[in-house]
Protein backbone atom coordinates (compact mmCIF):
# COMPACT_ATOMS: atom_id res chain seq x y z
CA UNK A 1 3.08 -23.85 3.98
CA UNK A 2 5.20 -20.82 4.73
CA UNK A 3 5.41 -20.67 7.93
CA UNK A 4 6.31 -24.65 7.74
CA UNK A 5 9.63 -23.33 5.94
CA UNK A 6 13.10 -23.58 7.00
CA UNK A 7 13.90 -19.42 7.59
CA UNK A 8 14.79 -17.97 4.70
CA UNK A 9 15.12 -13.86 4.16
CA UNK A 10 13.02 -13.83 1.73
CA UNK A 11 10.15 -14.94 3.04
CA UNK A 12 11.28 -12.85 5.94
CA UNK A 13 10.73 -9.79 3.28
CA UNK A 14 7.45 -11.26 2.46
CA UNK A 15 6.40 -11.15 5.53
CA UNK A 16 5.22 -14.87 5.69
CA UNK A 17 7.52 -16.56 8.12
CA UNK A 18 7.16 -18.40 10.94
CA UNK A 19 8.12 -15.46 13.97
CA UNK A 20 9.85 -18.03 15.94
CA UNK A 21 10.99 -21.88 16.16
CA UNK A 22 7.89 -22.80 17.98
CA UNK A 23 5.64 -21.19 15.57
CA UNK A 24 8.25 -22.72 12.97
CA UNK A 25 7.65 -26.40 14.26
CA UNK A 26 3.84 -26.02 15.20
CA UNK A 27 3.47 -25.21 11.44
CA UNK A 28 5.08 -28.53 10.24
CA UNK A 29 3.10 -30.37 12.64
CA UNK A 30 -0.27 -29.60 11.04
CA UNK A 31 1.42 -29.80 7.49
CA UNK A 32 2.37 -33.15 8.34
CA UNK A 33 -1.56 -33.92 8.93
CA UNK A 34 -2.43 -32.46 5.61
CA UNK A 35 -2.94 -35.35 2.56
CA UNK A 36 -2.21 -35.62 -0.46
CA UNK A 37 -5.74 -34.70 -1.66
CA UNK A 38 -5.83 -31.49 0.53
CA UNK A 39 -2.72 -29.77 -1.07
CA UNK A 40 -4.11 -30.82 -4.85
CA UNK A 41 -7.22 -28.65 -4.39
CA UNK A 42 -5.74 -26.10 -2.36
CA UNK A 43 -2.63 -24.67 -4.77
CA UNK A 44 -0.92 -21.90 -3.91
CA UNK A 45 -2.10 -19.97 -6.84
CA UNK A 46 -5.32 -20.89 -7.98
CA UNK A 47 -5.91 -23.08 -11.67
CA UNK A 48 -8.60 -20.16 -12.87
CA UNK A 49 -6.05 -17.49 -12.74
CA UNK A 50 -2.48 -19.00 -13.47
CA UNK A 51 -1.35 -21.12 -16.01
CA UNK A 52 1.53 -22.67 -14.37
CA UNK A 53 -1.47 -24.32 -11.70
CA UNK A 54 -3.37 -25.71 -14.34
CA UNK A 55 0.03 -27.15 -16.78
CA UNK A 56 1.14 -29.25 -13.39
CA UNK A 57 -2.69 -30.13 -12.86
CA UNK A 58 -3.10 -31.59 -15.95
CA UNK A 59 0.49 -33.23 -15.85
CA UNK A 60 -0.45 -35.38 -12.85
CA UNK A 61 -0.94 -38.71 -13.72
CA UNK A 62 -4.56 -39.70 -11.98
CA UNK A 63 -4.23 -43.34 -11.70
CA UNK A 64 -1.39 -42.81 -9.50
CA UNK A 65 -2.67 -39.87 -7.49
CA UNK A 66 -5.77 -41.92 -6.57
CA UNK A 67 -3.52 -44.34 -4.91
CA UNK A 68 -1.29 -41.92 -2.81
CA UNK A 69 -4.12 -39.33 -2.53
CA UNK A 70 -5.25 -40.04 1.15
CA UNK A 71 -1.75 -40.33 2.14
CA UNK A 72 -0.88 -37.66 5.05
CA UNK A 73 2.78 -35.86 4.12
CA UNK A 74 4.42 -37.52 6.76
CA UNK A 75 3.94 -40.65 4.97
CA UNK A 76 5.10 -39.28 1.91
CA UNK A 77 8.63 -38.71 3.71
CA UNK A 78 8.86 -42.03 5.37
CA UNK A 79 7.57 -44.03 1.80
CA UNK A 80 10.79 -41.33 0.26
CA UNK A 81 13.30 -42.50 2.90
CA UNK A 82 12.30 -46.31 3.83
CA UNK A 83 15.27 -48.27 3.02
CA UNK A 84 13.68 -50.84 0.43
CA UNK A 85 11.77 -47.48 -1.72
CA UNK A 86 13.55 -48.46 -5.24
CA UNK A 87 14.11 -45.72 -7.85
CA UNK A 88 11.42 -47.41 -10.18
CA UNK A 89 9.03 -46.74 -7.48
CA UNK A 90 9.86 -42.96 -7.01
CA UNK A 91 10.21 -42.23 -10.30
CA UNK A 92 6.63 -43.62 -10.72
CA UNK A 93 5.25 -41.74 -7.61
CA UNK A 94 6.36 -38.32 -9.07
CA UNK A 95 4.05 -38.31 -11.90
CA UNK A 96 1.38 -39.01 -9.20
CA UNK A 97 2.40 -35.64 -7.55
CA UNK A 98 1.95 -31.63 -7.56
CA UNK A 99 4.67 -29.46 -6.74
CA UNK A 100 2.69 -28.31 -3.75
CA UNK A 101 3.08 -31.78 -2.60
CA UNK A 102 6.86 -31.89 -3.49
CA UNK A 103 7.47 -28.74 -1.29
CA UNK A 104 5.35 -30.14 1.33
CA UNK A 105 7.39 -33.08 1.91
CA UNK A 106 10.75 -31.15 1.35
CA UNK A 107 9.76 -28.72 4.68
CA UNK A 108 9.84 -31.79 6.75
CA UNK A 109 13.16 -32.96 5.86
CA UNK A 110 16.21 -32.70 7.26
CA UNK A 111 19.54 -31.79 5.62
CA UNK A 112 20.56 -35.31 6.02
CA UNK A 113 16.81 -36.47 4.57
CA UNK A 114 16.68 -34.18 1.27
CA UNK A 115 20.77 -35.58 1.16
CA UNK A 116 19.13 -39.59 1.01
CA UNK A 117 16.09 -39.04 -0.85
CA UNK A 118 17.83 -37.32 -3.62
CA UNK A 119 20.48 -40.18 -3.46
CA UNK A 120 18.07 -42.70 -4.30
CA UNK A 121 16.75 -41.21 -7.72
CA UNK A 122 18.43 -41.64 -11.20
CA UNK A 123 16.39 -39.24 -13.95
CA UNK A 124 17.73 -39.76 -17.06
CA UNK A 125 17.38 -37.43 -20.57
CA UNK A 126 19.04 -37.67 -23.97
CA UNK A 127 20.06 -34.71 -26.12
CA UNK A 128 23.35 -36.01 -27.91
CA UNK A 129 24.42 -37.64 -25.16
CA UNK A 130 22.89 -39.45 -22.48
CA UNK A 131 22.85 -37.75 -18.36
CA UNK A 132 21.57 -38.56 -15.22
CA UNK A 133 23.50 -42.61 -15.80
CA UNK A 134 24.40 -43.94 -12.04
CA UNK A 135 28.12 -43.34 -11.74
CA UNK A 136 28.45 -40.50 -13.63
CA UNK A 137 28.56 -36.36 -12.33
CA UNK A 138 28.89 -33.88 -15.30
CA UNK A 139 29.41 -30.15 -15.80
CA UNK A 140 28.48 -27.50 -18.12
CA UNK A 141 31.45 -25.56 -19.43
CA UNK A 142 30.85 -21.91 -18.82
CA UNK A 143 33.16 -20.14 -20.81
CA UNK A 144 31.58 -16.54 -20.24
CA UNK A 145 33.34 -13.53 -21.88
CA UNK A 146 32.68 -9.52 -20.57
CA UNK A 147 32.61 -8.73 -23.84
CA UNK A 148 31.69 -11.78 -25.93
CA UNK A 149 35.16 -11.80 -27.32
CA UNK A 150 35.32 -15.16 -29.80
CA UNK A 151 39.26 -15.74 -28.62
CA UNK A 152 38.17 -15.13 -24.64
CA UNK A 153 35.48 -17.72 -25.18
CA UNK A 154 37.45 -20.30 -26.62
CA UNK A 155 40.47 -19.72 -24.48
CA UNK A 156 38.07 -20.84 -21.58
CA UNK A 157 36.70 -23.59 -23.60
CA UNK A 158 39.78 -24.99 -24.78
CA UNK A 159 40.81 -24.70 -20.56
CA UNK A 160 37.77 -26.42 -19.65
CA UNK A 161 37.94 -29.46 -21.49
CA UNK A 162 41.36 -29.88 -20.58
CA UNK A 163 40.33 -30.32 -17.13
CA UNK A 164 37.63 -33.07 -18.90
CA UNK A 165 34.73 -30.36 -17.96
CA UNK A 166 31.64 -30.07 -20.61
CA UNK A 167 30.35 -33.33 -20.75
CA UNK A 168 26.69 -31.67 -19.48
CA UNK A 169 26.64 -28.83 -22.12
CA UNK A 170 28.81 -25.96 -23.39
CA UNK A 171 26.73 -23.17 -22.10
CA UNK A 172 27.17 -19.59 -22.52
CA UNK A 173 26.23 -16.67 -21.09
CA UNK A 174 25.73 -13.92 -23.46
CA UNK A 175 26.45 -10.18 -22.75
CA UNK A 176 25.03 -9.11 -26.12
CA UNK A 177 21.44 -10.80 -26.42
CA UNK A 178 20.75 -9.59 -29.94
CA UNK A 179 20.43 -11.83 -33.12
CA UNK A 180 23.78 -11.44 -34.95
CA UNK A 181 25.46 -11.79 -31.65
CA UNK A 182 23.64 -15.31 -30.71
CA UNK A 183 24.19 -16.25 -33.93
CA UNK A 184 27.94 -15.50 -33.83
CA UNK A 185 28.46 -17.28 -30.70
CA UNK A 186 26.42 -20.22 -31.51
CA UNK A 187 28.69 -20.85 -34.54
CA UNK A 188 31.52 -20.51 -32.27
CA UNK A 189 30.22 -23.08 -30.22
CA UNK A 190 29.36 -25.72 -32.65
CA UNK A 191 32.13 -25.28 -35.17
CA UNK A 192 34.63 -26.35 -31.84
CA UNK A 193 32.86 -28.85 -30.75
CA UNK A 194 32.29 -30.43 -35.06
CA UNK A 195 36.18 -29.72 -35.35
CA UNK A 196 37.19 -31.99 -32.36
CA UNK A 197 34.53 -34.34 -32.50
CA UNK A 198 33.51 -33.33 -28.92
CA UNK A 199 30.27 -35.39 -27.61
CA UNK A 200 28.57 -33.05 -26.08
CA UNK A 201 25.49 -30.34 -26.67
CA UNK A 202 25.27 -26.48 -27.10
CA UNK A 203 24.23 -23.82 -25.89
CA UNK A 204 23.70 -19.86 -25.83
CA UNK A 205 21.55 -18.75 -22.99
CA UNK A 206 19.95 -16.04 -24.85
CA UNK A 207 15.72 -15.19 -24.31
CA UNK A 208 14.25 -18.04 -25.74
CA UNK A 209 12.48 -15.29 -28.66
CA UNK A 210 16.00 -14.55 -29.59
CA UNK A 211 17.19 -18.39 -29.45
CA UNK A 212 14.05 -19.16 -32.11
CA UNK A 213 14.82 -16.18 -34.37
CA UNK A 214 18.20 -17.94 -34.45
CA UNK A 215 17.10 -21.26 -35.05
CA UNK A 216 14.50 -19.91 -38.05
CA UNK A 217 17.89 -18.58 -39.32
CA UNK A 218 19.61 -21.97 -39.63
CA UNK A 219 21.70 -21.39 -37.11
CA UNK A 220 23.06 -24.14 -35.09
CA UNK A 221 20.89 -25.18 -31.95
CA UNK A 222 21.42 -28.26 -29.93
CA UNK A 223 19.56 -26.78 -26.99
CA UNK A 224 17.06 -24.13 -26.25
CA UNK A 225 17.47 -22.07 -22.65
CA UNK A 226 14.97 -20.21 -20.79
CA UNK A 227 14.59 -19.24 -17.23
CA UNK A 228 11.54 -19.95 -15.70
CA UNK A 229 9.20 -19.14 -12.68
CA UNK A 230 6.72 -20.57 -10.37
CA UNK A 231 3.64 -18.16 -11.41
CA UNK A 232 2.19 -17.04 -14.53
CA UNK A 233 2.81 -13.53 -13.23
CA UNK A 234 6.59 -14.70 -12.67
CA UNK A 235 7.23 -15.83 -16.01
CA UNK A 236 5.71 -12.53 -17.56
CA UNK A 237 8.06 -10.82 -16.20
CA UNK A 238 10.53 -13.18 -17.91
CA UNK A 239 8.89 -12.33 -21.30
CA UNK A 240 7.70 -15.81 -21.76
CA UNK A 241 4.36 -18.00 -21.32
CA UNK A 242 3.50 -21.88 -22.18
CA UNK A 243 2.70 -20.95 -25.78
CA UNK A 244 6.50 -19.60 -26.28
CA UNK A 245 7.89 -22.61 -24.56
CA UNK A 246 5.79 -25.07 -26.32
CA UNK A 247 6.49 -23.08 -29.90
CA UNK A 248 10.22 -23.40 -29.09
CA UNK A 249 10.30 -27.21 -28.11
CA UNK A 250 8.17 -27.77 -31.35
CA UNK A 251 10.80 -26.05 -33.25
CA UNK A 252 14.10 -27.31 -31.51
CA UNK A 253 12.51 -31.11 -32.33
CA UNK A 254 11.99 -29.98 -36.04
CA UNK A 255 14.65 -27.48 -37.10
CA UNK A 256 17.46 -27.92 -33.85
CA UNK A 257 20.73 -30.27 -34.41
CA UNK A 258 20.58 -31.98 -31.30
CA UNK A 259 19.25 -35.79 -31.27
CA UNK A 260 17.00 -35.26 -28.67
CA UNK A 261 14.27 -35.89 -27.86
CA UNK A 262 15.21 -33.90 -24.84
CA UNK A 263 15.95 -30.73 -25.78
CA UNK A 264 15.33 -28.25 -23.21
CA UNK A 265 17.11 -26.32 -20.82
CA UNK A 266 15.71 -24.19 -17.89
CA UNK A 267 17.35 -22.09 -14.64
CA UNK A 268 15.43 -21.65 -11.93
CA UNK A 269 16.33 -19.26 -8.48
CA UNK A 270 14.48 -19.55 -4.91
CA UNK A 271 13.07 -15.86 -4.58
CA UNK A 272 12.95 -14.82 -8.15
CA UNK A 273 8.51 -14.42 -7.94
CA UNK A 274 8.91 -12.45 -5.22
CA UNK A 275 11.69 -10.06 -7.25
CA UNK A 276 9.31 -9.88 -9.70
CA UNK A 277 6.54 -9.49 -7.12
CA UNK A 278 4.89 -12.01 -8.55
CA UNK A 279 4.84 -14.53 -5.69
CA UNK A 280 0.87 -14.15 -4.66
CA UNK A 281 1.76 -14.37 -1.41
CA UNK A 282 3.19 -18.00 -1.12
CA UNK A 283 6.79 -19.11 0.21
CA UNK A 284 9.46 -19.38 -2.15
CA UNK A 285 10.41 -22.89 -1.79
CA UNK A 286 6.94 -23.69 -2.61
CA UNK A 287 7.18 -21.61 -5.75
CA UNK A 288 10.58 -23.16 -6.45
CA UNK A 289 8.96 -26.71 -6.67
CA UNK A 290 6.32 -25.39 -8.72
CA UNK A 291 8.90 -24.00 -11.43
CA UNK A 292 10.52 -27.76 -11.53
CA UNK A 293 6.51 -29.16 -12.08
CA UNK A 294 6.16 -26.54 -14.97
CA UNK A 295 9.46 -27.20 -16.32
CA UNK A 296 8.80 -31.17 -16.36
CA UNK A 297 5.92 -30.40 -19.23
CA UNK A 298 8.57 -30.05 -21.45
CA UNK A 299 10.59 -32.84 -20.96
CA UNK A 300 14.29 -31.22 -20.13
CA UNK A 301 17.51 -32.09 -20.97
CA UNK A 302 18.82 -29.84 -18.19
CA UNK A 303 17.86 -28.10 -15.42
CA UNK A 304 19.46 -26.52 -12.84
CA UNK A 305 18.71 -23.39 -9.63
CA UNK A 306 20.95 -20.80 -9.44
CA UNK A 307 20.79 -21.47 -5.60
CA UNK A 308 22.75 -18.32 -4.43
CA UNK A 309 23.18 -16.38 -7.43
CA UNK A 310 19.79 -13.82 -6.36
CA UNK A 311 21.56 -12.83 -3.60
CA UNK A 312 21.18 -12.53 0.35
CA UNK A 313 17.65 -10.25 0.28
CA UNK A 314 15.94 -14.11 -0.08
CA UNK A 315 18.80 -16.52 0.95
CA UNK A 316 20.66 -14.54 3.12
CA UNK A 317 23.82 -16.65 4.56
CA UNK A 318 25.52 -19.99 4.17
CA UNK A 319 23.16 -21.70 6.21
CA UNK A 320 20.23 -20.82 4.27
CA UNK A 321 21.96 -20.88 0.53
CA UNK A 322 22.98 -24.38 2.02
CA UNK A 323 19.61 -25.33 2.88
CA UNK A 324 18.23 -24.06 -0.50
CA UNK A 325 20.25 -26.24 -2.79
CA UNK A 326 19.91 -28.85 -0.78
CA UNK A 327 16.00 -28.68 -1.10
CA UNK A 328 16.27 -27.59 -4.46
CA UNK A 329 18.05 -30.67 -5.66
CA UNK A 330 15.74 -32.72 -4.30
CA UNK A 331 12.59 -31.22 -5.38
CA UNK A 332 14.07 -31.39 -9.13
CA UNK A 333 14.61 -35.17 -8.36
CA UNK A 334 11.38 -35.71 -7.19
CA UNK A 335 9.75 -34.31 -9.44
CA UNK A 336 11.47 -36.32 -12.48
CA UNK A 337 13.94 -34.12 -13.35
CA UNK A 338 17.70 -34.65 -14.42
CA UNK A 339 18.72 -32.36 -11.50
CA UNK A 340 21.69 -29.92 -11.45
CA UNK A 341 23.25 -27.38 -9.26
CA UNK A 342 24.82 -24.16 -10.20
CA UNK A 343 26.60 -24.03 -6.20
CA UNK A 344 27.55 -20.08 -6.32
CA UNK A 345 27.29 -17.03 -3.91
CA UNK A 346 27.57 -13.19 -5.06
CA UNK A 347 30.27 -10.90 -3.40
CA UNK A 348 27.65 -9.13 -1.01
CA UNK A 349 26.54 -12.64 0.60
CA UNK A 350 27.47 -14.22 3.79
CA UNK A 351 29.37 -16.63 2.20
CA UNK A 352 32.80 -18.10 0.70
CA UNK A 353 34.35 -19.87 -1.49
CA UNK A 354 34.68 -23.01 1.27
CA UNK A 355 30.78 -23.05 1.91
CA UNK A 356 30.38 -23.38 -1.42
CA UNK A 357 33.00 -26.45 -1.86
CA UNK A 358 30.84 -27.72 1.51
CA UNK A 359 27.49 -27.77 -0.33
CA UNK A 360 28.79 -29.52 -3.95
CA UNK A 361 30.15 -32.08 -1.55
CA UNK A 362 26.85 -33.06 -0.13
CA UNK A 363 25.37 -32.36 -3.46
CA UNK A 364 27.47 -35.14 -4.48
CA UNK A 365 27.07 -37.05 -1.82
CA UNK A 366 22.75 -36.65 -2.70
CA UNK A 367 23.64 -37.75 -6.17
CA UNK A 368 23.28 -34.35 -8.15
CA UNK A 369 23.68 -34.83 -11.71
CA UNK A 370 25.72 -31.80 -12.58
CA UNK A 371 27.78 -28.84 -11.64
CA UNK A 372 28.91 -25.66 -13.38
CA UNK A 373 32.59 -25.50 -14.28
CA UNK A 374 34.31 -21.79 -14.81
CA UNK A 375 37.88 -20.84 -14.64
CA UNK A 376 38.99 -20.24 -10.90
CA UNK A 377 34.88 -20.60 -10.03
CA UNK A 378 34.88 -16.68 -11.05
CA UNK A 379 32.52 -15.83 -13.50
CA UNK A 380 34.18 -12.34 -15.03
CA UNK A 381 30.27 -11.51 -17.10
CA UNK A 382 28.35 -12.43 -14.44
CA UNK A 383 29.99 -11.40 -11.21
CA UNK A 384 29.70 -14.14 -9.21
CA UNK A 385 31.68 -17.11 -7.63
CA UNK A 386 31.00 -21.05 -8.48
CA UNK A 387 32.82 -24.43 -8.91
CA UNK A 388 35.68 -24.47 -10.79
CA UNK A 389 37.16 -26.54 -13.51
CA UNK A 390 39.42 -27.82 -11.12
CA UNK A 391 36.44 -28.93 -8.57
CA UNK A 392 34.79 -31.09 -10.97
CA UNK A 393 37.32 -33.78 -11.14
CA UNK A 394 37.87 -33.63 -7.47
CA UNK A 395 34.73 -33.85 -6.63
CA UNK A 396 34.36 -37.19 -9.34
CA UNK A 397 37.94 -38.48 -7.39
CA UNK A 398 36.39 -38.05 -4.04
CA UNK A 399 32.94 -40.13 -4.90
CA UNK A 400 34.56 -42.48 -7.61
CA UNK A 401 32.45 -40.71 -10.34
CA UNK A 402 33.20 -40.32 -14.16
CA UNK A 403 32.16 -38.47 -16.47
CA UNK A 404 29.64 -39.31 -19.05
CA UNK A 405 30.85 -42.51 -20.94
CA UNK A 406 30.62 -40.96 -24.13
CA UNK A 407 32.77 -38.02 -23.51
CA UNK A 408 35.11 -40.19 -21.17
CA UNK A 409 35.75 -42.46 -24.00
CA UNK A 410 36.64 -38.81 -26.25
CA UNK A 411 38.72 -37.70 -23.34
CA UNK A 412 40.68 -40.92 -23.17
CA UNK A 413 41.50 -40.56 -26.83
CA UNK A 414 42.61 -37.13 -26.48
CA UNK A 415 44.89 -38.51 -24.09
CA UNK A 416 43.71 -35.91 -20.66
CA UNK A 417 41.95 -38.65 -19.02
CA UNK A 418 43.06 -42.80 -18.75
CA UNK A 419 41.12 -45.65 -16.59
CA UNK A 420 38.57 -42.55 -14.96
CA UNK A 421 41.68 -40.19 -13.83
CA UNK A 422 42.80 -37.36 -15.12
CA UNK A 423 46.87 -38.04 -16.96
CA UNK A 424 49.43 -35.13 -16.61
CA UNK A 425 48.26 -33.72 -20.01
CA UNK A 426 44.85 -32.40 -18.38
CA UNK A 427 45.50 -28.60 -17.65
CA UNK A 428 47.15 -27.83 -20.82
CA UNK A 429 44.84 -25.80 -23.13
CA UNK A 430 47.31 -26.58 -26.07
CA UNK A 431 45.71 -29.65 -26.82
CA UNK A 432 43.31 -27.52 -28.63
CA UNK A 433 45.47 -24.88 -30.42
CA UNK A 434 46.99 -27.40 -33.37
């Protein structure tokens, strides 16, 4: 499996690549062989000794496994990329699958292949509103602060959804991760978005323990964030487990605000197992998949990778952060999930802000079902560079997207957007300042 990988530094670091091309393309010859069957009882990380195994082993739906089960991977691509495959039919085949066979598939594909076969999938959830509809590309509004400051958050919010950005989620990062803090900023959140009537969901992308203290507080909690891993050992390191995860969807469904019933929200990173050294030796795109089968459990509203945010020790240039999202995307997709992007580079990668515009164009082009939005694409908490506000509307002008109908319909009767374009009010923050 690793050495069937497209390179990428960290599994350089690992010490698990292929050496060289030929080794590289031997590898994906005899993965190609391999069924169905042979990757389900030969995981990466074993079901007696990790708990994310055994949640996507007892996630797979067996009546569908037992008809794909003796298929080789190669004809897992060419049943993904045959012209007449319908989206009914993949999203059924997913449930049949492990994230070992997700990955699988995935190192056989070309740019153009994970670009089609992500194209052809439509996984829709519901929190207040609906995402993933055909048509539609949405953003989170990430109105992060360096301090937290309530009047530097809402000066970016206010910019945001001028530019018709936040139709996904209005997600922040916190600086200050303790209770009264959360709490502050959630109230920030949701009093905006009660005040203008703003269809859309919240969030505050606090530890998830913090995020339930919060909710047990009565604070108001549309949806609940957490980062997750591809090993048991991966998310201990994260401070979380199943139990948490399961506690926390229990509670968001009883005591949360949102509609639901989708109301989860994970981040995911190729390389972060191995940063933890928790990787038990396997590839990080495998791994990668394998945090989209354990996130699935829970039935998201969002999720998204982080694709270059780790930095260039595991994806070291624009080639490979390209690669990454690309393969990223698509794994999500395949594996059920309503898919998102967060297209981004740190300051000490081989990258710019035009390779990042280049991969949110194919993203688009493969369907992906949102973006981040931040002022300028420069995140001032987190240090690192993204789409902007002003990318998301391109992007929907380029590929004759909209935004979600719901919050289109609010953003028509705020006057910043008429017949799916933006009107010469978008840009001014005012709107929000009566």
């Amino acid at each position: 499996m690793a050495k069937a990988n497209e390179i990428k530094s960290g599994d350089i670091l690992a010490g698990i690549g292929a050496e060289n091309a030929a080794e590289r393309i031997a590898a994906k010859r005899v993965l190609s062989q391999l069924t169905l069957e042979d990757l389900r009882n030969n995981p990466v990380v074993p079901l007696e000794t990790d708990e994310v195994s055994r949640i996507i082993d007892g996630d797979v739906n067996e009546a569908i496994y037992r008809s794909v089960k003796n298929w080789s991977v190669a004809e897992l691509r060419e049943f993904i990329l045959k012209t007449e495959t319908t989206n009914d039919e993949l999203q059924r085949l997913s449930r049949g699958l492990t994230a070992e066979m997700v990955a699988a598939t995935t190192k056989l594909m070309s740019n153009l292949d994970l670009v089609l076969g992500a194209s052809k999938i439509k996984n829709i959830a519901h929190c207040n509103t609906m995402i993933g509809q055909p048509g539609c590309l949405a953003a989170r509004l990430q109105p992060n602060h360096p301090t937290d400051n309530v009047e530097g958050i809402l000066a970016s919010l206010r910019e945001g959804l001028s530019y018709g950005v936040g139709d996904a989620v209005i997600g922040l990062n916190p600086v200050d991760d303790t209770l009264p803090a959360v709490i502050r900023s959630l109230e920030t959140l949701y009093d905006f978005v009660e005040e203008w009537k703003i269809p859309t969901q919240i969030c505050v992308l606090a530890h998830i323990t913090t995020q339930l203290k919060a909710l047990q507080k009565g604070a108001p909690v549309h949806l609940l964030f957490q980062s997750v891993a591809g090993t048991e050992a991966g998310n201990t390191a994260f401070g979380i487990s199943g139990a948490i995860l399961q506690e926390a969807y229990e509670a968001g469904l009883k005591q949360g605000r949102a509609t639901g019933p989708n109301i989860m929200y994970f981040e995911t990173g190729q390389g972060s197992e191995l940063s933890a050294e928790a990787h038990n030796g396997a590839d990080q795109l495998t791994l990668e998949a394998r945090c989209y089968g354990f996130a699935r459990h829970y039935k998201p509203y969002l999720v998204n990778t982080v694709v270059g945010f780790i930095g260039p020790e595991y994806l070291y240039d624009t080639r490979q952060v390209t690669r990454a999202g690309l393969e990223d995307h698509f794994m999500g997709k395949l594996t059920g999930l309503p898919m998102g992007v967060d297209a981004c580079y740190t300051n000490h990668m081989k990258a710019d802000q035009n390779d990042i515009e280049n991969l949110a164009t194919l993203l688009t082009a493969a369907g992906c079902t949102y973006f981040m939005g931040i002022p300028m694409g420069d995140d001032v908490m987190l240090n690192y560079q993204c789409t902007s506000f002003h990318d998301i509307p391109t992007l929907r002008s380029i590929f004759n997207l909209r935004p979600l109908p719901a919050f289109e319909a609010w953003l028509e009767c705020m006057g910043i957007m008429e017949n799916g374009k933006l009107t010469a009010r978008a840009g001014d923050a005012t709107i929000f300042t009566r």
